[in-house]
N, C-alpha and C. Protein backbone atom coordinates (compact mmCIF):
# COMPACT_ATOMS: atom_id res chain seq x y z
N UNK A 1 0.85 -1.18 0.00
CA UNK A 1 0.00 0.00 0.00
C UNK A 1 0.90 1.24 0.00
N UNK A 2 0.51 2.42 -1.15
CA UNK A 2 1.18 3.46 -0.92
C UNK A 2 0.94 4.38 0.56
N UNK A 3 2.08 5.18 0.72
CA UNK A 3 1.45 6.41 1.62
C UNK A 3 0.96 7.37 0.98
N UNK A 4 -0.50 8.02 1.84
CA UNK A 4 -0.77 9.08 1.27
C UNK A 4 -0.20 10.09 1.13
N UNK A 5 0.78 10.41 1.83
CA UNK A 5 2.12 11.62 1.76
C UNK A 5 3.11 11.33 0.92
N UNK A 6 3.81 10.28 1.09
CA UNK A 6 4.83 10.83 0.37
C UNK A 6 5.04 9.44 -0.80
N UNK A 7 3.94 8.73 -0.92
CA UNK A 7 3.83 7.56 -2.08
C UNK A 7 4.86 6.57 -1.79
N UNK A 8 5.35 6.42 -0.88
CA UNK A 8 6.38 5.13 -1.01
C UNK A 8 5.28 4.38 -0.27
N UNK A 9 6.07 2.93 -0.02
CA UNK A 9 5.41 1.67 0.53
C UNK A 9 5.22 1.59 1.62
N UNK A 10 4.00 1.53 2.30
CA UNK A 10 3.98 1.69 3.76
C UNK A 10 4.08 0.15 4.23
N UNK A 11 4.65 0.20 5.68
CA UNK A 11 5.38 -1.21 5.94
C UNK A 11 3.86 -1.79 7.31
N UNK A 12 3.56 -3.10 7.22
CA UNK A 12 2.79 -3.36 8.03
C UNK A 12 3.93 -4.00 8.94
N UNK A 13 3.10 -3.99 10.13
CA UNK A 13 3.73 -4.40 11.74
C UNK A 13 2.62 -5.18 12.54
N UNK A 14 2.65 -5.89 12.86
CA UNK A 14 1.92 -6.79 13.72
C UNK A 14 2.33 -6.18 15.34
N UNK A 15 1.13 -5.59 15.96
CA UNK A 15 1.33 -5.09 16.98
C UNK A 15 0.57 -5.85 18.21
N UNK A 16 0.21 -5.65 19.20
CA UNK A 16 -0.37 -6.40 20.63
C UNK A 16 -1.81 -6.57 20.21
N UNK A 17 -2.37 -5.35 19.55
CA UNK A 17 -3.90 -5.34 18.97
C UNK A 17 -4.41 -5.57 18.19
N UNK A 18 -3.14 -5.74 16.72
CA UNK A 18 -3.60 -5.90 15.07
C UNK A 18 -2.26 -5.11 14.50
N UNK A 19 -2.60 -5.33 13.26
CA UNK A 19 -1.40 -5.06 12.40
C UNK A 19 -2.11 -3.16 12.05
N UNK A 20 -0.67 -3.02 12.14
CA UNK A 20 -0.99 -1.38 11.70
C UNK A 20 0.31 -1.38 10.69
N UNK A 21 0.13 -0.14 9.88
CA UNK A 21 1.05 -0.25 8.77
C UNK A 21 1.05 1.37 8.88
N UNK A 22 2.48 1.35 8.52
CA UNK A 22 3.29 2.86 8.48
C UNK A 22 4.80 2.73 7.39
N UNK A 23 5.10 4.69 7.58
CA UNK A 23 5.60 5.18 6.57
C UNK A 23 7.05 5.93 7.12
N UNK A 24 7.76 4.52 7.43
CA UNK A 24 9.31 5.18 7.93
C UNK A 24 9.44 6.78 7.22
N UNK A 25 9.46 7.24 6.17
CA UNK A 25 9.68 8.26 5.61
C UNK A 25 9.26 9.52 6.36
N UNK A 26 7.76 10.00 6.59
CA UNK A 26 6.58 10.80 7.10
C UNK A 26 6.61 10.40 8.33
N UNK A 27 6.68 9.11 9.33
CA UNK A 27 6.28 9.21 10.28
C UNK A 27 4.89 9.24 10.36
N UNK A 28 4.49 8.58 9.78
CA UNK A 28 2.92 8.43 9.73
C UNK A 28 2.35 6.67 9.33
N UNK A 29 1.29 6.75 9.75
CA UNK A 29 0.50 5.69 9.68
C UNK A 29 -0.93 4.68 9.76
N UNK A 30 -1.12 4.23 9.59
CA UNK A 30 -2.33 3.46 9.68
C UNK A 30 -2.83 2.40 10.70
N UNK A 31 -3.99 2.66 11.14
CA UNK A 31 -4.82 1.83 11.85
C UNK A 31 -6.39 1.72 11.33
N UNK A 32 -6.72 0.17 11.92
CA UNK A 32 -7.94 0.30 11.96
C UNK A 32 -8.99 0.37 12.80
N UNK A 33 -10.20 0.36 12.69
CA UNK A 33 -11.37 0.29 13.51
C UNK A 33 -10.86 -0.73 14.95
N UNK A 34 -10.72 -1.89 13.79
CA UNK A 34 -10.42 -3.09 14.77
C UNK A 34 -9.80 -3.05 15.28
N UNK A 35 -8.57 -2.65 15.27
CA UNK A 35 -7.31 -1.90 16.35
C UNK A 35 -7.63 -1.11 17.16
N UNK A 36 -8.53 -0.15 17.11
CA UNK A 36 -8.76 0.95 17.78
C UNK A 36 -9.78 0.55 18.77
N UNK A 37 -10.88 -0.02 18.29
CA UNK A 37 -11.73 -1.21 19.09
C UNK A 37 -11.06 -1.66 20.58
N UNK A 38 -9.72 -1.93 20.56
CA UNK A 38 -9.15 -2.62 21.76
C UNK A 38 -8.66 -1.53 22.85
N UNK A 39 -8.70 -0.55 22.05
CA UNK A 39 -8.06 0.66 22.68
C UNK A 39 -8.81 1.64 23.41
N UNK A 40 -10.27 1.57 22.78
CA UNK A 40 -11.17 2.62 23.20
C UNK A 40 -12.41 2.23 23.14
N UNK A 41 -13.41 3.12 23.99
CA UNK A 41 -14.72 2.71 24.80
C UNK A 41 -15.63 2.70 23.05
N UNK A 42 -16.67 1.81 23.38
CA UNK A 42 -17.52 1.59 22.17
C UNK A 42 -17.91 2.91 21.52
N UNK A 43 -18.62 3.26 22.81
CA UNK A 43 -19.36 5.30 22.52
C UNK A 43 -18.35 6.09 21.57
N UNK A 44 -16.95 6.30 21.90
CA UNK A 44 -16.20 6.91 21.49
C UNK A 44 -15.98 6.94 20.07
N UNK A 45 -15.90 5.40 19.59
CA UNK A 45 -15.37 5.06 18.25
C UNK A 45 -17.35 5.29 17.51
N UNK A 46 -18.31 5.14 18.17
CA UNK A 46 -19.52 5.55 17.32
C UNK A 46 -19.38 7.09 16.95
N UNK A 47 -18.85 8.28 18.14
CA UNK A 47 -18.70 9.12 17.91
C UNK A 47 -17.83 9.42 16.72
N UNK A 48 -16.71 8.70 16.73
CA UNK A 48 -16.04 9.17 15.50
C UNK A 48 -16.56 8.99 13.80
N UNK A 49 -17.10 7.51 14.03
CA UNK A 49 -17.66 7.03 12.86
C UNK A 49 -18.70 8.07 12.43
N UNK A 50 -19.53 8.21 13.15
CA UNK A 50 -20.65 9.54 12.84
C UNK A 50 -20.47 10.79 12.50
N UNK A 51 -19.02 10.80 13.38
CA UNK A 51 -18.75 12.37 12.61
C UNK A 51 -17.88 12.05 11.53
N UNK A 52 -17.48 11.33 11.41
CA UNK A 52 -16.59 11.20 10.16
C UNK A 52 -18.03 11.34 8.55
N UNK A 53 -18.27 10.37 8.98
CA UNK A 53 -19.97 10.23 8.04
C UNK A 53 -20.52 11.03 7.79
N UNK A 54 -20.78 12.32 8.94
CA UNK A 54 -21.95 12.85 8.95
C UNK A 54 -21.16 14.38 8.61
N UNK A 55 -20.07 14.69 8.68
CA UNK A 55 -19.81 15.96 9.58
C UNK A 55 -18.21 16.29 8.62
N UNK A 56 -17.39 14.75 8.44
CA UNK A 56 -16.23 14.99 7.52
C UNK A 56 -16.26 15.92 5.87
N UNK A 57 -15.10 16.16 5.42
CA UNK A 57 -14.78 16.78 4.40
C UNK A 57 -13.99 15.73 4.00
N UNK A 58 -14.05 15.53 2.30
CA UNK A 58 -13.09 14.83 1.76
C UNK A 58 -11.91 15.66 1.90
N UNK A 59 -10.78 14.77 1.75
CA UNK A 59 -9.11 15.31 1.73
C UNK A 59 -8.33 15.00 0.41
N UNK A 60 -7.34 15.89 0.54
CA UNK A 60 -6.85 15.78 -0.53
C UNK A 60 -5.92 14.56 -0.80
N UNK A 61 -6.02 13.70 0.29
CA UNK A 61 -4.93 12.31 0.33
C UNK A 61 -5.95 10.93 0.12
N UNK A 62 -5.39 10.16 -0.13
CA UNK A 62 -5.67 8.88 -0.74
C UNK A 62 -5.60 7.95 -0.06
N UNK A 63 -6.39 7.08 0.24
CA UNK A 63 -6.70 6.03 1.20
C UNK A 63 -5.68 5.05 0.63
N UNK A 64 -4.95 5.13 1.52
CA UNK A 64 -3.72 3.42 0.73
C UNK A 64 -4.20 2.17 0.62
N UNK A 65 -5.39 1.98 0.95
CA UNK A 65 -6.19 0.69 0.97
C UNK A 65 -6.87 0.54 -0.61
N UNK A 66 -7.91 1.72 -0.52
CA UNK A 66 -8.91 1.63 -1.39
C UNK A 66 -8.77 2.90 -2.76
N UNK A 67 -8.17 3.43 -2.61
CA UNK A 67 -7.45 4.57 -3.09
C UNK A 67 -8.62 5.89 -3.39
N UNK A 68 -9.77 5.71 -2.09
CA UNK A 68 -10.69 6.29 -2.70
C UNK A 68 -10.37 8.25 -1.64
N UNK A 69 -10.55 9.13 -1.57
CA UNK A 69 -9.93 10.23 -0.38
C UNK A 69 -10.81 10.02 0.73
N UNK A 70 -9.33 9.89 1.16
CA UNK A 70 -9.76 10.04 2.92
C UNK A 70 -10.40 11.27 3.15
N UNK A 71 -11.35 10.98 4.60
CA UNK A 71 -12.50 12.07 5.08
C UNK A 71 -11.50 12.48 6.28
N UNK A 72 -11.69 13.90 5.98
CA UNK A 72 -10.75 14.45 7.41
C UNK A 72 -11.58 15.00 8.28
N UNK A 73 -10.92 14.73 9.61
CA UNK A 73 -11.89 15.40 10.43
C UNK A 73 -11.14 16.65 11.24
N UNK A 74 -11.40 17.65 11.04
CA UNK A 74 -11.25 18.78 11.51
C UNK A 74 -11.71 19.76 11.55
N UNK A 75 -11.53 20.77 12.59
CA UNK A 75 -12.13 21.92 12.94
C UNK A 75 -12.52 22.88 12.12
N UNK A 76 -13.12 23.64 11.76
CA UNK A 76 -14.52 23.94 12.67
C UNK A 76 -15.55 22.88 12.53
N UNK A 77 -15.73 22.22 11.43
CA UNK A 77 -16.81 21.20 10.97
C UNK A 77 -17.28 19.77 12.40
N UNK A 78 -15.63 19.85 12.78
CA UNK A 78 -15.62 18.42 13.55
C UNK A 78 -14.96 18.95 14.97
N UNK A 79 -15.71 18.95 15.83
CA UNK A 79 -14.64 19.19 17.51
C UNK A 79 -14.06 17.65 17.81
N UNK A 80 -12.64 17.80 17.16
CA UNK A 80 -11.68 16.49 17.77
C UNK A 80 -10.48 17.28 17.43
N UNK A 81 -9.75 16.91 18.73
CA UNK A 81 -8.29 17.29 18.43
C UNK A 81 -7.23 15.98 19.06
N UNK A 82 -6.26 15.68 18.55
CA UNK A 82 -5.76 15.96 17.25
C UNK A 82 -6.57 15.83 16.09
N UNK A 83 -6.43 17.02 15.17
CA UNK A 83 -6.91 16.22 13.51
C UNK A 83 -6.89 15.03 12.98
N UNK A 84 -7.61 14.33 12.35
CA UNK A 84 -7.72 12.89 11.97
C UNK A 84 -8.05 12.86 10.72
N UNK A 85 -7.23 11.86 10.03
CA UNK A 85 -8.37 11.30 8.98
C UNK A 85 -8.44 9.66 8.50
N UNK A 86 -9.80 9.42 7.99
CA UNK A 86 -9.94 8.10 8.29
C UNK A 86 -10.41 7.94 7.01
N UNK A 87 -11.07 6.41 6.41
CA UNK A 87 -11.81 6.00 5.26
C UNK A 87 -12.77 5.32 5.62
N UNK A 88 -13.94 5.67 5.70
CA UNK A 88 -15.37 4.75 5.89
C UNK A 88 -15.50 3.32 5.50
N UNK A 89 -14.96 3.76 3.91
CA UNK A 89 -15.04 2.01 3.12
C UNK A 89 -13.98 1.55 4.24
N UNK A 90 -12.81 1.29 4.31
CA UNK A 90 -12.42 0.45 4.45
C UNK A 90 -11.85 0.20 6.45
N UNK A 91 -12.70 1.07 7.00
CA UNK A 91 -12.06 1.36 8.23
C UNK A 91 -11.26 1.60 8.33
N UNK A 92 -10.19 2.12 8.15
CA UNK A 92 -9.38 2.79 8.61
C UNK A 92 -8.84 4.29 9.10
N UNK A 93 -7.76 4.82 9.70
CA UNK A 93 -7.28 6.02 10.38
C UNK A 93 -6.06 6.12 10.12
N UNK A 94 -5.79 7.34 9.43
CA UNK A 94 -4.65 7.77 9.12
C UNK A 94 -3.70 8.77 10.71
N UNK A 95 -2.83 8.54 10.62
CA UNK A 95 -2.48 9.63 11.52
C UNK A 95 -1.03 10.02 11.66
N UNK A 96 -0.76 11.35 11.08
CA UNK A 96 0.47 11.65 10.62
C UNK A 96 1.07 12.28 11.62
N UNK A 97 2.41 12.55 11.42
CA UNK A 97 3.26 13.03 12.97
C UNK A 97 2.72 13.93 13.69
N UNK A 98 2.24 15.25 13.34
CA UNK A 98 1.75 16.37 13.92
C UNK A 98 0.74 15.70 15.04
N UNK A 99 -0.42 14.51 14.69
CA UNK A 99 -1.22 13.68 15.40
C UNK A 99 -0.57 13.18 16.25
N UNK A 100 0.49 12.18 15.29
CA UNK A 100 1.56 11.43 16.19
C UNK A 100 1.82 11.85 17.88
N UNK A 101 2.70 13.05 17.33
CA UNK A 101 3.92 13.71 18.53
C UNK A 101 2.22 14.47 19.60
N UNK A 102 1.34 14.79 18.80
CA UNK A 102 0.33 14.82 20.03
C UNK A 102 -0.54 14.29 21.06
N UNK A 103 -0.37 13.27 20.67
CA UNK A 103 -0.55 11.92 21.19
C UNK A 103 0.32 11.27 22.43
N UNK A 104 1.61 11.58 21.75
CA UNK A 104 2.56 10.77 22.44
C UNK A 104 2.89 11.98 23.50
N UNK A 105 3.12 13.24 23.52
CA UNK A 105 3.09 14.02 24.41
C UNK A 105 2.06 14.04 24.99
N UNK A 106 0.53 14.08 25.02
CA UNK A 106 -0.66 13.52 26.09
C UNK A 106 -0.95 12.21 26.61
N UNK A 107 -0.12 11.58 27.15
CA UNK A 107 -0.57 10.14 27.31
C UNK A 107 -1.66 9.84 27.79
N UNK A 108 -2.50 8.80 27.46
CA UNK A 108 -4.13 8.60 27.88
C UNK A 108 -3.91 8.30 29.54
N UNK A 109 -4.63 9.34 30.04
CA UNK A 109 -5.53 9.46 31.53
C UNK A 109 -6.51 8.21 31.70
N UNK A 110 -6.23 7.51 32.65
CA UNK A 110 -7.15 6.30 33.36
C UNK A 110 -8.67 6.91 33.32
N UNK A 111 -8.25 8.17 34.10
CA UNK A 111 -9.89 8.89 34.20
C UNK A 111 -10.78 9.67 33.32
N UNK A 112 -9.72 9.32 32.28
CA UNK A 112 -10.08 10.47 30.96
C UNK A 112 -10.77 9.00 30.48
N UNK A 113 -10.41 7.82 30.15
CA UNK A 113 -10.81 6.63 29.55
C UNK A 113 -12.27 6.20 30.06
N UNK A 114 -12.36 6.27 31.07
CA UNK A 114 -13.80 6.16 32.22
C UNK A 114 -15.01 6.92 32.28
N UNK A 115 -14.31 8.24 31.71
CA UNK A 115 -15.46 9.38 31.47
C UNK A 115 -16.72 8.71 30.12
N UNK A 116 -17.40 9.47 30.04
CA UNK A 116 -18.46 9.15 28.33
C UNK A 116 -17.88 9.57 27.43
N UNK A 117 -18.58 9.93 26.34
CA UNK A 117 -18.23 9.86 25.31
C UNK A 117 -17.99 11.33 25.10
N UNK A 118 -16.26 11.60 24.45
CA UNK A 118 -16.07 13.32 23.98
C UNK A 118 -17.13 13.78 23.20
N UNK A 119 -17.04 15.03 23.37
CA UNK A 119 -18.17 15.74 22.24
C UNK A 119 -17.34 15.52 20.67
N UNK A 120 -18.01 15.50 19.59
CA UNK A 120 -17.10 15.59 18.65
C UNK A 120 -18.14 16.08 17.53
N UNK A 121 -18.57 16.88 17.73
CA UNK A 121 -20.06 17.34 16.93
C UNK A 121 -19.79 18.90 17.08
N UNK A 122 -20.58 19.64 16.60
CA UNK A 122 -20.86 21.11 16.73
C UNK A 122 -20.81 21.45 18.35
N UNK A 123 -19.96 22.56 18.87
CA UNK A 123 -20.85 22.47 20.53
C UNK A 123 -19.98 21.48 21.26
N UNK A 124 -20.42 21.92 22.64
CA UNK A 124 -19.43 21.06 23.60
C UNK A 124 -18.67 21.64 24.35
N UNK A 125 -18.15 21.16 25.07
CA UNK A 125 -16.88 21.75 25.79
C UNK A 125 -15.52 20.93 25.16
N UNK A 126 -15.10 21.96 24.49
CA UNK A 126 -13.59 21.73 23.11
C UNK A 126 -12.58 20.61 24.12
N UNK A 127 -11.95 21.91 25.19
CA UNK A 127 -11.15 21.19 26.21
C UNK A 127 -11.26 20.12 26.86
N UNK A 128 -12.19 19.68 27.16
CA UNK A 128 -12.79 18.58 27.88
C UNK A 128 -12.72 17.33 26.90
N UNK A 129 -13.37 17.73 25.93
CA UNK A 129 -13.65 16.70 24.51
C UNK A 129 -11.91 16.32 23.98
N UNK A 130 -11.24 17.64 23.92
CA UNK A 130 -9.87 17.11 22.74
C UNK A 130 -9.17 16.01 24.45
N UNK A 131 -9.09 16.52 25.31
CA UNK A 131 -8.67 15.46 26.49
C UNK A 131 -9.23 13.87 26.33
N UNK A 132 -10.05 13.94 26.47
CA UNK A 132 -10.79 12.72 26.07
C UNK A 132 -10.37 11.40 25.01
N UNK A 133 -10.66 12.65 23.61
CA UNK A 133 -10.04 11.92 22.71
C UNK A 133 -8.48 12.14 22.76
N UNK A 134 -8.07 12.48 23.21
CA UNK A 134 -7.06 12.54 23.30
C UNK A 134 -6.09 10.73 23.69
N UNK A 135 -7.25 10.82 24.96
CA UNK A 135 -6.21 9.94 25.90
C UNK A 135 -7.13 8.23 24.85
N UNK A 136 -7.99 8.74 24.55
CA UNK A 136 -8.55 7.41 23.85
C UNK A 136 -7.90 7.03 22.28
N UNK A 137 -7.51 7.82 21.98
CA UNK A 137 -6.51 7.78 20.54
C UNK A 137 -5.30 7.37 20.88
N UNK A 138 -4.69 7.56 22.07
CA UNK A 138 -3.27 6.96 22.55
C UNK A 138 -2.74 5.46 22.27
N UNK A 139 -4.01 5.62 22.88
CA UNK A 139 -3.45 3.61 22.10
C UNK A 139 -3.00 3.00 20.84
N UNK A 140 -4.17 3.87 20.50
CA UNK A 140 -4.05 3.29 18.29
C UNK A 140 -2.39 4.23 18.15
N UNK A 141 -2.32 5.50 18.57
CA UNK A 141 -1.14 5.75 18.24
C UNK A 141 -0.48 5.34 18.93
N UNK A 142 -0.14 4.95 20.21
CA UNK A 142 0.83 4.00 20.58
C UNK A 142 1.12 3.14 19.85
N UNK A 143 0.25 2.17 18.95
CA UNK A 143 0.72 0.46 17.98
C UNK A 143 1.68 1.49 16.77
N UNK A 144 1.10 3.09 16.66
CA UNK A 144 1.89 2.83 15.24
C UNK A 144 3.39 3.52 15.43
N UNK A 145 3.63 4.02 16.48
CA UNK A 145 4.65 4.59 17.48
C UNK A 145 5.40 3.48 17.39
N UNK A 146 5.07 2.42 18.21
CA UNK A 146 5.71 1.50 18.08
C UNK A 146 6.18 0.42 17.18
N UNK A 147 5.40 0.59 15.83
CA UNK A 147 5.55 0.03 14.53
C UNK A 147 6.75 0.65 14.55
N UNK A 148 7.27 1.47 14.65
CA UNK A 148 7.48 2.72 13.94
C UNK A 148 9.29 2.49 14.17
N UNK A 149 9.16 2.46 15.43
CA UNK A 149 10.60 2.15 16.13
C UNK A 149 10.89 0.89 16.00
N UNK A 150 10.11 0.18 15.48
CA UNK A 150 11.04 -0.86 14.76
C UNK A 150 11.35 -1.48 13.56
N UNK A 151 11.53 -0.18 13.00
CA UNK A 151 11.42 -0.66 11.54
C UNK A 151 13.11 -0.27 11.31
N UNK A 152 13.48 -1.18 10.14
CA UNK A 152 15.27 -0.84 10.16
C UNK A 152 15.94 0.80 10.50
């Protein structure tokens, strides 16, 4: 599968949750639903799916799966921070360093994981919500973090 950045071959990794596949080059990478599934509360990942569906903008990058454009989710349209983007068809989540290094500098909160579901819709409390997802996205970017560091 290409990367959507910078077109070389993105490398899959078999991680604790599922295989995620990334882009030594960019620092970026891929997960799926099903990966993310292990990582985070049911509510959360409906929230995303819905706003991705309901609420996303196509992007100008290319799903390495299906090659159809990824739906991005970002602000103002979408309250989630970090920025995301994912592909409906094929489940998956892209998430490039800027996501990455924000991720890995917020590490997911026990009590942030326990709370309901972030806002990720119009409205809300922003701060509260990007915490949330924050600490619930850690995981999926943790597998590709760790893809990541072990690649030659």
């Amino acid at each position: 599968m290409p990367c959507p950045i910078c077109g070389g071959p993105l490398t899959s990794q078999p991680g604790r949750h599922g295989i995620v596949w990334v882009c030594g080059n960019c620092v970026a990478g891929a997960t799926t639903l099903g990966v993310l599934r292990h990582v985070a509360p049911k509510a959360f990942i409906n929230h995303l799916w819905q706003a991705a569906r309901l609420h996303g903008s196509l992007s100008s990058k290319i799903c390495p799966s299906c090659t159809q454009p990824l739906i991005e989710l970002r602000p103002p349209q979408v309250v989630i921070e970090p920025a995301l983007d994912v592909c409906c068809r094929c489940f998956l989540i892209w998430m490039e360093r800027p996501t990455l290094e924000a991720l890995r500098v917020q590490p997911p909160r026990p009590r942030a994981l326990a709370a309901g579901p972030p806002a990720i819709g119009p409205g809300g409390d922003r701060r509260a919500a990007a915490e949330g997802q924050r600490a619930m996205l850690g995981g999926a970017a943790g597998a590709i973090l760790d893809a990541l560091s072990e690649l030659p």
